[in-house]
PDB file of N, CA and C in Angstrom:
ATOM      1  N   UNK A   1     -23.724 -39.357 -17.273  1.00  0.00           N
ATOM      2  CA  UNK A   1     -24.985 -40.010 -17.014  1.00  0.00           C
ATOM      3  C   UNK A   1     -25.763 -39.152 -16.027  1.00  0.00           C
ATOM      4  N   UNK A   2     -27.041 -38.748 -16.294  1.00  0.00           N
ATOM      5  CA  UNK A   2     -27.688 -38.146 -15.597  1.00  0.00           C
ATOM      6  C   UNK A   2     -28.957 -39.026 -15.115  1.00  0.00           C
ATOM      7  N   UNK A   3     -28.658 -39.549 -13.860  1.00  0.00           N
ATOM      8  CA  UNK A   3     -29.553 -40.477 -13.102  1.00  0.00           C
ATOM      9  C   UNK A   3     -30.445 -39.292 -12.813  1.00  0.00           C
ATOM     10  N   UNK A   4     -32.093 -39.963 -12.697  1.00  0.00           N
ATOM     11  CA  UNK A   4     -32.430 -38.903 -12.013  1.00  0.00           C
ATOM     12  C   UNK A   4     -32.906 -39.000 -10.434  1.00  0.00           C
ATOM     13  N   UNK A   5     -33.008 -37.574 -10.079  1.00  0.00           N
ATOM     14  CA  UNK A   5     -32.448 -37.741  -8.293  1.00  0.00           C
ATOM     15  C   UNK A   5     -33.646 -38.678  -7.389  1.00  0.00           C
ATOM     16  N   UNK A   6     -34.863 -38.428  -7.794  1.00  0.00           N
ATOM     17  CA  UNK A   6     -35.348 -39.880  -6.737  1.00  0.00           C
ATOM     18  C   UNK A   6     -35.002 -41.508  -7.166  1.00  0.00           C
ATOM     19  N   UNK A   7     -34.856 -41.693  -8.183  1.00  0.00           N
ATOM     20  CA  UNK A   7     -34.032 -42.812  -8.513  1.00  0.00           C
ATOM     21  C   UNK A   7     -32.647 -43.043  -7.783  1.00  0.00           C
ATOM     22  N   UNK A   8     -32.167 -42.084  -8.081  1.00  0.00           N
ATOM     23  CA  UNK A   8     -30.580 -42.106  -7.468  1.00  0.00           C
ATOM     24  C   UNK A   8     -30.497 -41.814  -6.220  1.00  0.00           C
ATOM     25  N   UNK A   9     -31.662 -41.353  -5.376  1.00  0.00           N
ATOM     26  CA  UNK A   9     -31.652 -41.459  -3.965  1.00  0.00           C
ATOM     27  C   UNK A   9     -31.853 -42.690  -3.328  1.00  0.00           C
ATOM     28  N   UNK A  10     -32.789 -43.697  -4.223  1.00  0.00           N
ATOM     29  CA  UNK A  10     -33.350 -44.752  -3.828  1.00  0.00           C
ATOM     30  C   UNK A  10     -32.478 -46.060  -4.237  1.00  0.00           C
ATOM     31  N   UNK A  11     -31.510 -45.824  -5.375  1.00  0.00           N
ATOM     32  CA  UNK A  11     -30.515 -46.920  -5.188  1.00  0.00           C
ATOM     33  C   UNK A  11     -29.481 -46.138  -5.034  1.00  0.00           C
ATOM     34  N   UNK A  12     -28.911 -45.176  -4.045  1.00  0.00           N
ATOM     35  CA  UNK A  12     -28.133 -45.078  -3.076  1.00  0.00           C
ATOM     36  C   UNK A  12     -27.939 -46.322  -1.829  1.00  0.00           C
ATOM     37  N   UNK A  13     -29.394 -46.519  -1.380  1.00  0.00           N
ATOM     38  CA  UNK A  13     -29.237 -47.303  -0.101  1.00  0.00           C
ATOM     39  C   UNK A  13     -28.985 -48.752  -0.538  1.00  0.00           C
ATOM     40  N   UNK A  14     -28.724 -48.860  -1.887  1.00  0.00           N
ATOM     41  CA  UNK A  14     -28.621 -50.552  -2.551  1.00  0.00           C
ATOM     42  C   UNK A  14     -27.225 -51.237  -2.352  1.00  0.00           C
ATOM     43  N   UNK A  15     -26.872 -51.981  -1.299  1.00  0.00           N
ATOM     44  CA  UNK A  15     -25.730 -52.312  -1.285  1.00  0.00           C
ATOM     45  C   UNK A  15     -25.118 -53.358  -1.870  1.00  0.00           C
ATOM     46  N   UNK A  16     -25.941 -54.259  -1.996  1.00  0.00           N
ATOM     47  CA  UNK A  16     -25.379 -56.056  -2.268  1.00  0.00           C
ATOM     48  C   UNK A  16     -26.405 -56.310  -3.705  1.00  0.00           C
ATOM     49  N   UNK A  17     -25.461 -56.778  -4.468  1.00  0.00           N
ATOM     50  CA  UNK A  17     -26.270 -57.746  -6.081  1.00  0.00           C
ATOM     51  C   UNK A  17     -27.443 -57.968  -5.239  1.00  0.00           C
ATOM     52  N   UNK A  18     -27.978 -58.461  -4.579  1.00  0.00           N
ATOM     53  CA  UNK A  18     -28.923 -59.412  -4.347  1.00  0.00           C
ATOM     54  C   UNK A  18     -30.202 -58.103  -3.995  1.00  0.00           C
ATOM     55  N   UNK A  19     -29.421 -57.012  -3.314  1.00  0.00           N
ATOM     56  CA  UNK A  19     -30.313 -55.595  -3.070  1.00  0.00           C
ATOM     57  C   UNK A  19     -31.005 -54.920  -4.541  1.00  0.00           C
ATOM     58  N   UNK A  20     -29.862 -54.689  -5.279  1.00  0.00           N
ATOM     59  CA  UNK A  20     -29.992 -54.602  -6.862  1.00  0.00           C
ATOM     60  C   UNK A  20     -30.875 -55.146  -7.732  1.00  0.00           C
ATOM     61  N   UNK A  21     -30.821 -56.535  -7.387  1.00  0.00           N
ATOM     62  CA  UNK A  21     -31.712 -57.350  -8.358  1.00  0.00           C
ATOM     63  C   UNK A  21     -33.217 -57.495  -7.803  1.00  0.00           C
ATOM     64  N   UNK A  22     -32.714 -57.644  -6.190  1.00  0.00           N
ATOM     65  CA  UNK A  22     -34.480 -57.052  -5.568  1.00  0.00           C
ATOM     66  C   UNK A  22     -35.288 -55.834  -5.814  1.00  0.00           C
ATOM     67  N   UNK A  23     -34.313 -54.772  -5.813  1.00  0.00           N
ATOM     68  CA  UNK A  23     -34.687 -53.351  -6.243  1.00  0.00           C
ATOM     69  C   UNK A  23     -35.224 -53.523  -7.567  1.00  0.00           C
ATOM     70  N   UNK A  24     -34.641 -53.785  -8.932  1.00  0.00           N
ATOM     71  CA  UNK A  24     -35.328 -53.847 -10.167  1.00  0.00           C
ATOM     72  C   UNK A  24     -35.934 -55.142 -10.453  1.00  0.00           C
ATOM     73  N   UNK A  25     -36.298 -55.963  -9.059  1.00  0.00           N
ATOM     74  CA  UNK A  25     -37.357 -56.820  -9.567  1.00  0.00           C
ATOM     75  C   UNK A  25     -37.190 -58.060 -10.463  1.00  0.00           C
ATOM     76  N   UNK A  26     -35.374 -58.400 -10.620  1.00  0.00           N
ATOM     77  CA  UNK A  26     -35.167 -59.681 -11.265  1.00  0.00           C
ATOM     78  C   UNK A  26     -35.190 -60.464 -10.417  1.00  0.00           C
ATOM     79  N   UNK A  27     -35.778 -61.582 -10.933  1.00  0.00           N
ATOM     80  CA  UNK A  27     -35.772 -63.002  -9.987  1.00  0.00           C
ATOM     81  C   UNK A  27     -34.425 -63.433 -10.324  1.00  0.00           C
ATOM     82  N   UNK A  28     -33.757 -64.511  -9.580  1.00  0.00           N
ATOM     83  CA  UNK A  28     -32.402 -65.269  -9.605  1.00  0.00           C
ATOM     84  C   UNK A  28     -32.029 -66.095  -8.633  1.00  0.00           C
ATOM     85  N   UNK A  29     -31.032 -66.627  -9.005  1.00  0.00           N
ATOM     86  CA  UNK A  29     -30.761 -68.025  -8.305  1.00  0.00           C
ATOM     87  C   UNK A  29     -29.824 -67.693  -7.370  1.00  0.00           C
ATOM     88  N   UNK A  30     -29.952 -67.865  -6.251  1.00  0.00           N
ATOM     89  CA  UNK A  30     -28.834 -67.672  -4.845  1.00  0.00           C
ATOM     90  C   UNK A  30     -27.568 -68.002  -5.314  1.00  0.00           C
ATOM     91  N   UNK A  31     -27.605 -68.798  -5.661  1.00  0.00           N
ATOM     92  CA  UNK A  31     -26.258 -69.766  -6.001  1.00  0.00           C
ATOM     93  C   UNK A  31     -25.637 -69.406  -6.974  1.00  0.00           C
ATOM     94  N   UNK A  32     -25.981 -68.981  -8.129  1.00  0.00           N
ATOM     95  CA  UNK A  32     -25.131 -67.939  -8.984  1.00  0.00           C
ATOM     96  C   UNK A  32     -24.923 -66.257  -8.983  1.00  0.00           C
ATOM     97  N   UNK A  33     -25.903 -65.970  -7.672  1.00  0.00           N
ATOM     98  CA  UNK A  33     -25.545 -64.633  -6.985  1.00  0.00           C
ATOM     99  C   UNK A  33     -24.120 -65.101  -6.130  1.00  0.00           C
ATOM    100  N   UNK A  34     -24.144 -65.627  -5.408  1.00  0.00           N
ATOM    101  CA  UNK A  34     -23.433 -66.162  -4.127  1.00  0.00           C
ATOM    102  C   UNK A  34     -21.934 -66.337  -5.016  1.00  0.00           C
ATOM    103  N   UNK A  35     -21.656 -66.715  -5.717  1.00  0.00           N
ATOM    104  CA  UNK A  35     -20.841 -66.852  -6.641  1.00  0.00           C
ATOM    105  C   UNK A  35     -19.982 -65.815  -7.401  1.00  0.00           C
ATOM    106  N   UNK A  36     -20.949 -64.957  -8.091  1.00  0.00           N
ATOM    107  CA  UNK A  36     -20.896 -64.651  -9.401  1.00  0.00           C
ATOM    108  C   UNK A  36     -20.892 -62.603  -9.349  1.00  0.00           C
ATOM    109  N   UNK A  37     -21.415 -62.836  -7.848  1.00  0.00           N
ATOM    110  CA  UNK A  37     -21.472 -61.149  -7.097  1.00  0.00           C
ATOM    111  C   UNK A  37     -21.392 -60.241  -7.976  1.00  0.00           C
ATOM    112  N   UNK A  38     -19.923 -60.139  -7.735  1.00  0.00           N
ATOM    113  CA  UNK A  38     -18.685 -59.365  -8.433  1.00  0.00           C
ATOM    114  C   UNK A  38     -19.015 -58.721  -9.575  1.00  0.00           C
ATOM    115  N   UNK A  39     -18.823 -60.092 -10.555  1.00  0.00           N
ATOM    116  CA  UNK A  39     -19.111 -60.027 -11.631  1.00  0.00           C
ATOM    117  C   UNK A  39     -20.210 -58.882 -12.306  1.00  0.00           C
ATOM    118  N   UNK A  40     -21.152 -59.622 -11.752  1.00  0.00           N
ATOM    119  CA  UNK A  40     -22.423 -59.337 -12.251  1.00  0.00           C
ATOM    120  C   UNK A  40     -22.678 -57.773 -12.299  1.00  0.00           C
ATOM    121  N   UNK A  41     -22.348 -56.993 -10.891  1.00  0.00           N
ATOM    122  CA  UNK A  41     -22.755 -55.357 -11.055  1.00  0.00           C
ATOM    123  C   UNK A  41     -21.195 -55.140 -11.421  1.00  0.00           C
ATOM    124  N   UNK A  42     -20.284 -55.345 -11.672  1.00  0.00           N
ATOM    125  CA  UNK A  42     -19.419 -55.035 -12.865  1.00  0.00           C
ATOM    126  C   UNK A  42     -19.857 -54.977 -14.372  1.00  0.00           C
ATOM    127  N   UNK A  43     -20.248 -56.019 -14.971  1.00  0.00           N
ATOM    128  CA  UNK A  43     -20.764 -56.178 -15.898  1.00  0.00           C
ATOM    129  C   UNK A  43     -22.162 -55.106 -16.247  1.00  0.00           C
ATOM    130  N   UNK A  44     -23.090 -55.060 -14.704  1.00  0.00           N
ATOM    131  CA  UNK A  44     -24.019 -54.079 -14.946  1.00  0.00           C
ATOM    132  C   UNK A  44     -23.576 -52.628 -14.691  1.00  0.00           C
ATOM    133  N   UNK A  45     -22.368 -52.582 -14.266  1.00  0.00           N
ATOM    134  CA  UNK A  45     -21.919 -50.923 -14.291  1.00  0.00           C
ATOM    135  C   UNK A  45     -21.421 -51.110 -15.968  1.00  0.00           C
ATOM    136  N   UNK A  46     -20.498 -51.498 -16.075  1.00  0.00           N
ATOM    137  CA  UNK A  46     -19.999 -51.729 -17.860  1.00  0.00           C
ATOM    138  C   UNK A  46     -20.716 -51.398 -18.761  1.00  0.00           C
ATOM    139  N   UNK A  47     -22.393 -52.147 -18.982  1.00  0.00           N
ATOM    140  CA  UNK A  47     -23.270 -51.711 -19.745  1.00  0.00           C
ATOM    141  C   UNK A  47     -23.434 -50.702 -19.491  1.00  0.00           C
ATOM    142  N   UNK A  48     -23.855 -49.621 -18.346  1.00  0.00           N
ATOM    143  CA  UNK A  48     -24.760 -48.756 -18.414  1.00  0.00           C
ATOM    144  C   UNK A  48     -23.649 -47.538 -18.379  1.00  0.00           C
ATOM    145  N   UNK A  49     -22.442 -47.798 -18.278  1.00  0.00           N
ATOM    146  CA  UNK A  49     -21.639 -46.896 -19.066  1.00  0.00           C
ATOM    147  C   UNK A  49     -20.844 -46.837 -20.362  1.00  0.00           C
ATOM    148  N   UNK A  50     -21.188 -47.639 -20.529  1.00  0.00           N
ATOM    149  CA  UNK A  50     -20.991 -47.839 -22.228  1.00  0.00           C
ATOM    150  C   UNK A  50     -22.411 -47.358 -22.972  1.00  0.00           C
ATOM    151  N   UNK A  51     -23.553 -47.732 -22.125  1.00  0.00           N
ATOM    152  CA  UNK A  51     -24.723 -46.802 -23.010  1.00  0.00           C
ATOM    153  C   UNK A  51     -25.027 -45.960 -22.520  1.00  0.00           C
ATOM    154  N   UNK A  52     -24.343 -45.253 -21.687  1.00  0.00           N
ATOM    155  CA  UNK A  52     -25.253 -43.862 -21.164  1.00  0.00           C
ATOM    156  C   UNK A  52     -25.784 -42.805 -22.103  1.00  0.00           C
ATOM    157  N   UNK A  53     -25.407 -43.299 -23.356  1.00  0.00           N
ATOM    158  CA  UNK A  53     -26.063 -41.922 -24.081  1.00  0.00           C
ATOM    159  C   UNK A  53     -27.564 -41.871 -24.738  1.00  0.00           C
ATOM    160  N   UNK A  54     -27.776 -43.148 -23.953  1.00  0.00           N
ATOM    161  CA  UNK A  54     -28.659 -43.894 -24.310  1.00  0.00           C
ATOM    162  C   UNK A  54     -29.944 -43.507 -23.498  1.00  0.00           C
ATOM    163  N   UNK A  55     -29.664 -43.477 -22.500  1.00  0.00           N
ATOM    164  CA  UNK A  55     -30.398 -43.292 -21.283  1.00  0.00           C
ATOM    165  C   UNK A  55     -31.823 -42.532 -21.188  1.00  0.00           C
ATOM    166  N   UNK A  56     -33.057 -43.179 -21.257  1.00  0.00           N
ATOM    167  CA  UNK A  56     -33.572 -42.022 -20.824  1.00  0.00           C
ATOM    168  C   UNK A  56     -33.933 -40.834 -19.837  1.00  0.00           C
ATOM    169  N   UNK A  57     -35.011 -39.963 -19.939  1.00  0.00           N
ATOM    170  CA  UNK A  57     -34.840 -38.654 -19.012  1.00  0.00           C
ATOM    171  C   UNK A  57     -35.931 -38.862 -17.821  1.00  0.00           C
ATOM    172  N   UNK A  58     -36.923 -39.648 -17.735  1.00  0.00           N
ATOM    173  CA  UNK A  58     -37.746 -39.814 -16.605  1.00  0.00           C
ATOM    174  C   UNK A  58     -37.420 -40.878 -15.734  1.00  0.00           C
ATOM    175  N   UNK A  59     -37.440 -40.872 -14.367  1.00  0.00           N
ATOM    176  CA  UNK A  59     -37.237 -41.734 -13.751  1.00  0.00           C
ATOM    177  C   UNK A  59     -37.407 -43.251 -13.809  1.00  0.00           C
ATOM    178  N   UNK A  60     -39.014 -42.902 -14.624  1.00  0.00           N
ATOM    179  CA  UNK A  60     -39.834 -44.549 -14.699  1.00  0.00           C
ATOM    180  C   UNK A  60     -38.936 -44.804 -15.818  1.00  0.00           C
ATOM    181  N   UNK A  61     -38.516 -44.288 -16.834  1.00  0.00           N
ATOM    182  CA  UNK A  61     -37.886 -45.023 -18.232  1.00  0.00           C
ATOM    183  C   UNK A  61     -36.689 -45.562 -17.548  1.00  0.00           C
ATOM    184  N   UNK A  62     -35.751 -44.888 -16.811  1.00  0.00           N
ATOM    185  CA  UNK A  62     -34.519 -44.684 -16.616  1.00  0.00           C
ATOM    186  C   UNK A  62     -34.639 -46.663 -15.835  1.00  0.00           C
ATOM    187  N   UNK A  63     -35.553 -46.594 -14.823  1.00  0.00           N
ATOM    188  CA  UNK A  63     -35.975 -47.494 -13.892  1.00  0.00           C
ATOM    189  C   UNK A  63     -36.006 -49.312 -14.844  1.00  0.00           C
ATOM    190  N   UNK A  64     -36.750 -48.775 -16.028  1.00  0.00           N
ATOM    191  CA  UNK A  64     -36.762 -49.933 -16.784  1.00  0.00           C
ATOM    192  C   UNK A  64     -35.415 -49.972 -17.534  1.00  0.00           C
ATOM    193  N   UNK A  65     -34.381 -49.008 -18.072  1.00  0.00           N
ATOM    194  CA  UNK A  65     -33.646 -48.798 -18.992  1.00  0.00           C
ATOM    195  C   UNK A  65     -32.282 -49.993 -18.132  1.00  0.00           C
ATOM    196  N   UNK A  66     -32.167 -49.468 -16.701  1.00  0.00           N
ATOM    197  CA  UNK A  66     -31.403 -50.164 -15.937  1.00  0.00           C
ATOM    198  C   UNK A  66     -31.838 -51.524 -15.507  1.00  0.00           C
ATOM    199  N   UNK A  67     -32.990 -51.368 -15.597  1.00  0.00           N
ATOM    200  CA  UNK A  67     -33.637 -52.770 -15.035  1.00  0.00           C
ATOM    201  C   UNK A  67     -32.946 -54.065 -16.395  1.00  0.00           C
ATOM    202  N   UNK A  68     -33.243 -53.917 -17.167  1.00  0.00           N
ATOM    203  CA  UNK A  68     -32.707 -54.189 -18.632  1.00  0.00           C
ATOM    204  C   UNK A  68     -31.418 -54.574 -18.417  1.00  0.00           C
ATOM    205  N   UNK A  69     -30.882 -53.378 -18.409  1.00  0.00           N
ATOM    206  CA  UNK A  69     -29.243 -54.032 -18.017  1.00  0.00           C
ATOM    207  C   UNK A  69     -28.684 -54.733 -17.030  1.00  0.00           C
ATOM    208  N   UNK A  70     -29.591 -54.646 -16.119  1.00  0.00           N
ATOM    209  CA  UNK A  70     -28.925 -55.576 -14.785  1.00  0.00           C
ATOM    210  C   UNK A  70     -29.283 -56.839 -15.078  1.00  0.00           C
ATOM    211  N   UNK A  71     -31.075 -56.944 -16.047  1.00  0.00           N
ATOM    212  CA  UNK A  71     -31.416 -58.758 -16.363  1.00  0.00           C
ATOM    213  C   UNK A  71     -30.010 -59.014 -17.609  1.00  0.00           C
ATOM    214  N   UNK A  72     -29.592 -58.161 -18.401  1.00  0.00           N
ATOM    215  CA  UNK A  72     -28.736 -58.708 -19.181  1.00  0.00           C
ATOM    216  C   UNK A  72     -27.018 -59.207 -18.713  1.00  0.00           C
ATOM    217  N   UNK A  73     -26.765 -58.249 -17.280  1.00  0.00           N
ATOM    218  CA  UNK A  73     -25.788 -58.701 -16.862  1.00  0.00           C
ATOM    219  C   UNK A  73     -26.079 -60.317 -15.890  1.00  0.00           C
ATOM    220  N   UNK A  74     -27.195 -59.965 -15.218  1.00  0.00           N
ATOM    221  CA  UNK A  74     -26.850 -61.392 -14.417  1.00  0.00           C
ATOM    222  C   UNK A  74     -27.373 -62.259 -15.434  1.00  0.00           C
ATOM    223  N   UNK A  75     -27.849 -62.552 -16.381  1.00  0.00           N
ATOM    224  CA  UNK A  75     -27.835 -63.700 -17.337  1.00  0.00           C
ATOM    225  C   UNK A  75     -26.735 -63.692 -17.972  1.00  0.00           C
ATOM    226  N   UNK A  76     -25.862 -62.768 -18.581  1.00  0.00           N
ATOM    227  CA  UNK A  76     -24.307 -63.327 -18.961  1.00  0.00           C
ATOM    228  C   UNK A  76     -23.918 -64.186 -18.021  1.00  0.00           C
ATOM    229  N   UNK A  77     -24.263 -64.241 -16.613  1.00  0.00           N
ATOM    230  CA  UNK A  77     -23.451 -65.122 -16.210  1.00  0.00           C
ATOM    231  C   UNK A  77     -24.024 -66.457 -15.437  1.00  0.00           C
ATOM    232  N   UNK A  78     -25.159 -66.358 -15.924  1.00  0.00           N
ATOM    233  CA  UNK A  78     -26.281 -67.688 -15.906  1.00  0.00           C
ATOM    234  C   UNK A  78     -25.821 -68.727 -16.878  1.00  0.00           C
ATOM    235  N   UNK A  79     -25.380 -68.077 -17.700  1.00  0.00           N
ATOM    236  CA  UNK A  79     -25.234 -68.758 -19.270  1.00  0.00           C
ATOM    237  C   UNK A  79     -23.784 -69.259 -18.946  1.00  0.00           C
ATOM    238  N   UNK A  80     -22.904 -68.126 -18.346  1.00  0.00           N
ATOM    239  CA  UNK A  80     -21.450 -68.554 -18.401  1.00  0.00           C
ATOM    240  C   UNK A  80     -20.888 -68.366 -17.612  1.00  0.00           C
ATOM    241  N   UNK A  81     -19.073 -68.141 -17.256  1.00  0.00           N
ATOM    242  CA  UNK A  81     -18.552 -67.633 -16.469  1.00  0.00           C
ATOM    243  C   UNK A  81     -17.680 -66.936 -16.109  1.00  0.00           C
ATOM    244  N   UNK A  82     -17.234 -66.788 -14.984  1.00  0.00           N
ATOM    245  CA  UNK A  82     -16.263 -65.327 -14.622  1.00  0.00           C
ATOM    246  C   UNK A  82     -14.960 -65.479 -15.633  1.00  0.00           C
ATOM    247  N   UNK A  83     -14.489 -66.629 -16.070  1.00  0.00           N
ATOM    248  CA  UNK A  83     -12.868 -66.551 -16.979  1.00  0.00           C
ATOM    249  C   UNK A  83     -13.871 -66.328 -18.341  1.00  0.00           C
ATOM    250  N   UNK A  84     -14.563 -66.721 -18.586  1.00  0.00           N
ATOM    251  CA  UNK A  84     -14.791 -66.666 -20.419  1.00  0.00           C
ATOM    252  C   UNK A  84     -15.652 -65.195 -20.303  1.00  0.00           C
ATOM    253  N   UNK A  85     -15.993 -64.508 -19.550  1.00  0.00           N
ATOM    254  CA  UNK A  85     -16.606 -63.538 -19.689  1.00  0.00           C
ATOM    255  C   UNK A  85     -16.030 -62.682 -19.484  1.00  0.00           C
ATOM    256  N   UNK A  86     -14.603 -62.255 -18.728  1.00  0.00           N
ATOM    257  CA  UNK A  86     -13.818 -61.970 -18.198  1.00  0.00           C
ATOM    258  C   UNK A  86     -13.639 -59.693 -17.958  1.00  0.00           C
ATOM    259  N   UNK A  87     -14.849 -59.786 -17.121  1.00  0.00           N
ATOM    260  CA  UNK A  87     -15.598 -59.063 -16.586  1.00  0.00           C
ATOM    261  C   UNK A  87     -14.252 -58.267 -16.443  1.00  0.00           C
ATOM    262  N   UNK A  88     -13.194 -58.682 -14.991  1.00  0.00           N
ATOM    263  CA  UNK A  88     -12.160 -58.006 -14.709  1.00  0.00           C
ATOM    264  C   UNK A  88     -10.962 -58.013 -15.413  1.00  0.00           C
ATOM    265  N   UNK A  89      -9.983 -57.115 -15.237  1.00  0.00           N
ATOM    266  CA  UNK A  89      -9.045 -57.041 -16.516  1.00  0.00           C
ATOM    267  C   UNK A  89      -7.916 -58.117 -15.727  1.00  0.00           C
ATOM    268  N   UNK A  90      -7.909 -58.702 -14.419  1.00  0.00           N
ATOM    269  CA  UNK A  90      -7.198 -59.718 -14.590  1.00  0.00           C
ATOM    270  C   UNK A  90      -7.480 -60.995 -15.322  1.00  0.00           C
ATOM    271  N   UNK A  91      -8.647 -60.971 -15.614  1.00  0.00           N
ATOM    272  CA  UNK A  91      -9.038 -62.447 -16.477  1.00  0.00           C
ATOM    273  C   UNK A  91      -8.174 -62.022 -17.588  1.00  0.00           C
ATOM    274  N   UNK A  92      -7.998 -61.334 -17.997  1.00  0.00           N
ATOM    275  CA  UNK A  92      -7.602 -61.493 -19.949  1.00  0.00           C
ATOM    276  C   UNK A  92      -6.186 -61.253 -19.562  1.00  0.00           C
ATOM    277  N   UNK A  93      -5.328 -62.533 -19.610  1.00  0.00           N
ATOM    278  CA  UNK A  93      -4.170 -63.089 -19.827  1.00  0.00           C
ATOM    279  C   UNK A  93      -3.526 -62.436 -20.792  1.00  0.00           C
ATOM    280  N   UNK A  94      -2.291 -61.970 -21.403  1.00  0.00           N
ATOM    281  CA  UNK A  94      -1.618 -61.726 -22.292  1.00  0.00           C
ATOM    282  C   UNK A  94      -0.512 -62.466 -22.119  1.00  0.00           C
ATOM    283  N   UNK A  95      -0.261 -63.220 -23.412  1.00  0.00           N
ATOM    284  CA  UNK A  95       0.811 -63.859 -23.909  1.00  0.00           C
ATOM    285  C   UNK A  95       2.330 -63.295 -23.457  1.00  0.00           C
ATOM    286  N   UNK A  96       3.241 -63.765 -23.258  1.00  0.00           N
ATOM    287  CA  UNK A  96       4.359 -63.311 -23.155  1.00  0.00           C
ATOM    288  C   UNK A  96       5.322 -64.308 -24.002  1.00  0.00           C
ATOM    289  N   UNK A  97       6.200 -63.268 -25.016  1.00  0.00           N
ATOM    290  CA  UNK A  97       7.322 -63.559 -25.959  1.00  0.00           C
ATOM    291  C   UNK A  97       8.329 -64.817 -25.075  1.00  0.00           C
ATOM    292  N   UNK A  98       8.651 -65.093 -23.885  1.00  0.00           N
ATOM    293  CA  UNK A  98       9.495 -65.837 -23.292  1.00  0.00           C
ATOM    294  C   UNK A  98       8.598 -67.320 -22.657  1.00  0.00           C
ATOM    295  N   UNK A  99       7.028 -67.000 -22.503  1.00  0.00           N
ATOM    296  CA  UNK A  99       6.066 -68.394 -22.795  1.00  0.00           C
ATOM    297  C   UNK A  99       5.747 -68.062 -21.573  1.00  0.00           C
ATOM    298  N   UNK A 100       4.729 -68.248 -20.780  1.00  0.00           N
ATOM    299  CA  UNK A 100       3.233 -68.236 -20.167  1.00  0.00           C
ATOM    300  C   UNK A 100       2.693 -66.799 -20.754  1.00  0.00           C
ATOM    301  N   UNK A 101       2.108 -66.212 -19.292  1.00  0.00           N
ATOM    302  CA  UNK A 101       1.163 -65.180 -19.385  1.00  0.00           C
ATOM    303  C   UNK A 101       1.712 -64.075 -18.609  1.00  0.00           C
ATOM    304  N   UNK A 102       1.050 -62.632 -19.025  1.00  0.00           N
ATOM    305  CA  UNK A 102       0.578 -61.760 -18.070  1.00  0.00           C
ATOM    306  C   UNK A 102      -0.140 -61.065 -17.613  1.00  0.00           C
ATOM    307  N   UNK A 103      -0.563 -61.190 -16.541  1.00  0.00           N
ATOM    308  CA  UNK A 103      -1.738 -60.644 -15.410  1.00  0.00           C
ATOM    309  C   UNK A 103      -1.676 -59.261 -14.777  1.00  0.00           C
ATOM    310  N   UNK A 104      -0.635 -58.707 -15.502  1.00  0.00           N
ATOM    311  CA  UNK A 104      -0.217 -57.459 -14.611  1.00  0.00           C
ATOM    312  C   UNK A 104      -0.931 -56.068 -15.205  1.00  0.00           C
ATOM    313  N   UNK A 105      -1.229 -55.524 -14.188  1.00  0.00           N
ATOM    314  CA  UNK A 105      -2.413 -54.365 -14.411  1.00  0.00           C
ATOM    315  C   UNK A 105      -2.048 -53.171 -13.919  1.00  0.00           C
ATOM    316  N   UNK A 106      -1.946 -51.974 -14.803  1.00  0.00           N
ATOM    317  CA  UNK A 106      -0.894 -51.074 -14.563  1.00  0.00           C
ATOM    318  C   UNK A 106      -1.536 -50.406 -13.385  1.00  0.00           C
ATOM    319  N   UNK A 107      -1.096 -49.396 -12.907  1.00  0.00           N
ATOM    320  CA  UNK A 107      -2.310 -48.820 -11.522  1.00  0.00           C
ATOM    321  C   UNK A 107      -3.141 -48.321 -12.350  1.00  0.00           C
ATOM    322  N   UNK A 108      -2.474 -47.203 -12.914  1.00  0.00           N
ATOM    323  CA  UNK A 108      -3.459 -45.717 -13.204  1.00  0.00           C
ATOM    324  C   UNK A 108      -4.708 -47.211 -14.376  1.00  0.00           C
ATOM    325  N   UNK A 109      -5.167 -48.132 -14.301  1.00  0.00           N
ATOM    326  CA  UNK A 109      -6.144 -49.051 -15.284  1.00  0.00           C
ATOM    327  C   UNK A 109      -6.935 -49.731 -14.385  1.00  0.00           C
ATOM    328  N   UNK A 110      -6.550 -49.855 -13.127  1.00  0.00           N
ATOM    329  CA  UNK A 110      -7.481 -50.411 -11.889  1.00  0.00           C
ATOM    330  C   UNK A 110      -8.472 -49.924 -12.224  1.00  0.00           C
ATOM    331  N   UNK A 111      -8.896 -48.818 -12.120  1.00  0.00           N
ATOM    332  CA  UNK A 111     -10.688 -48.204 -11.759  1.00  0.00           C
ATOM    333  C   UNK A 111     -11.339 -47.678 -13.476  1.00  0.00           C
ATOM    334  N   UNK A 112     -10.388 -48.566 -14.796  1.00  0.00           N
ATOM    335  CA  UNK A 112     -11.213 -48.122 -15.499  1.00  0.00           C
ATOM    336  C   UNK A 112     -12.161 -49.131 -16.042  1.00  0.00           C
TER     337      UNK A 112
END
């Protein structure tokens, strides 16, 4: 992904969802920020690396291209929530042959 550099200088200093969504200008509800944090710039890192090839090359496109994805991540979770959307790879349970589940997440799969 090739951010380009005054963009990527300027959400450098973006620390918190709530900085994010002020930065690209989505309106939202405290209360499903306050909540839903996590989630949400997970979900908006997810998209925009799953489409980076997508991306366009000027700042202003790039500006709306992300803007896009961040309104589509925090409305996934307007609509729903952290287990049915299951953003992190501990949500998705796997069955086990002897009966409940497992939650276990190998290391080297943490940061993908």
């Amino acid at each position: 992904m090739n951010l380009h550099s005054t963009l990527s200088k300027e959400m450098d200093t973006l620390i918190s969802t709530e900085d994010f969504l002020n930065f690209f200008t989505i309106p939202y509800d405290e209360d499903v920020v306050k909540v839903k944090r996590l989630h949400i710039l997970q979900r908006f890192h997810d998209y925009v690396r799953h489409n980076d090839n997508d991306m366009p090359d000027t700042a202003e496109e790039q500006y709306i291209w992300l803007q896009q994805w961040l309104t589509q991540a925090y409305d996934d979770f307007v609509v729903s929530d952290a287990i049915t959307e299951k953003v992190f790879r501990v949500f998705r349970m796997t069955p086990r042959a002897e009966g409940g589940s497992n939650t276990f997440v190998p290391l080297e799969e943490i940061f993908q």
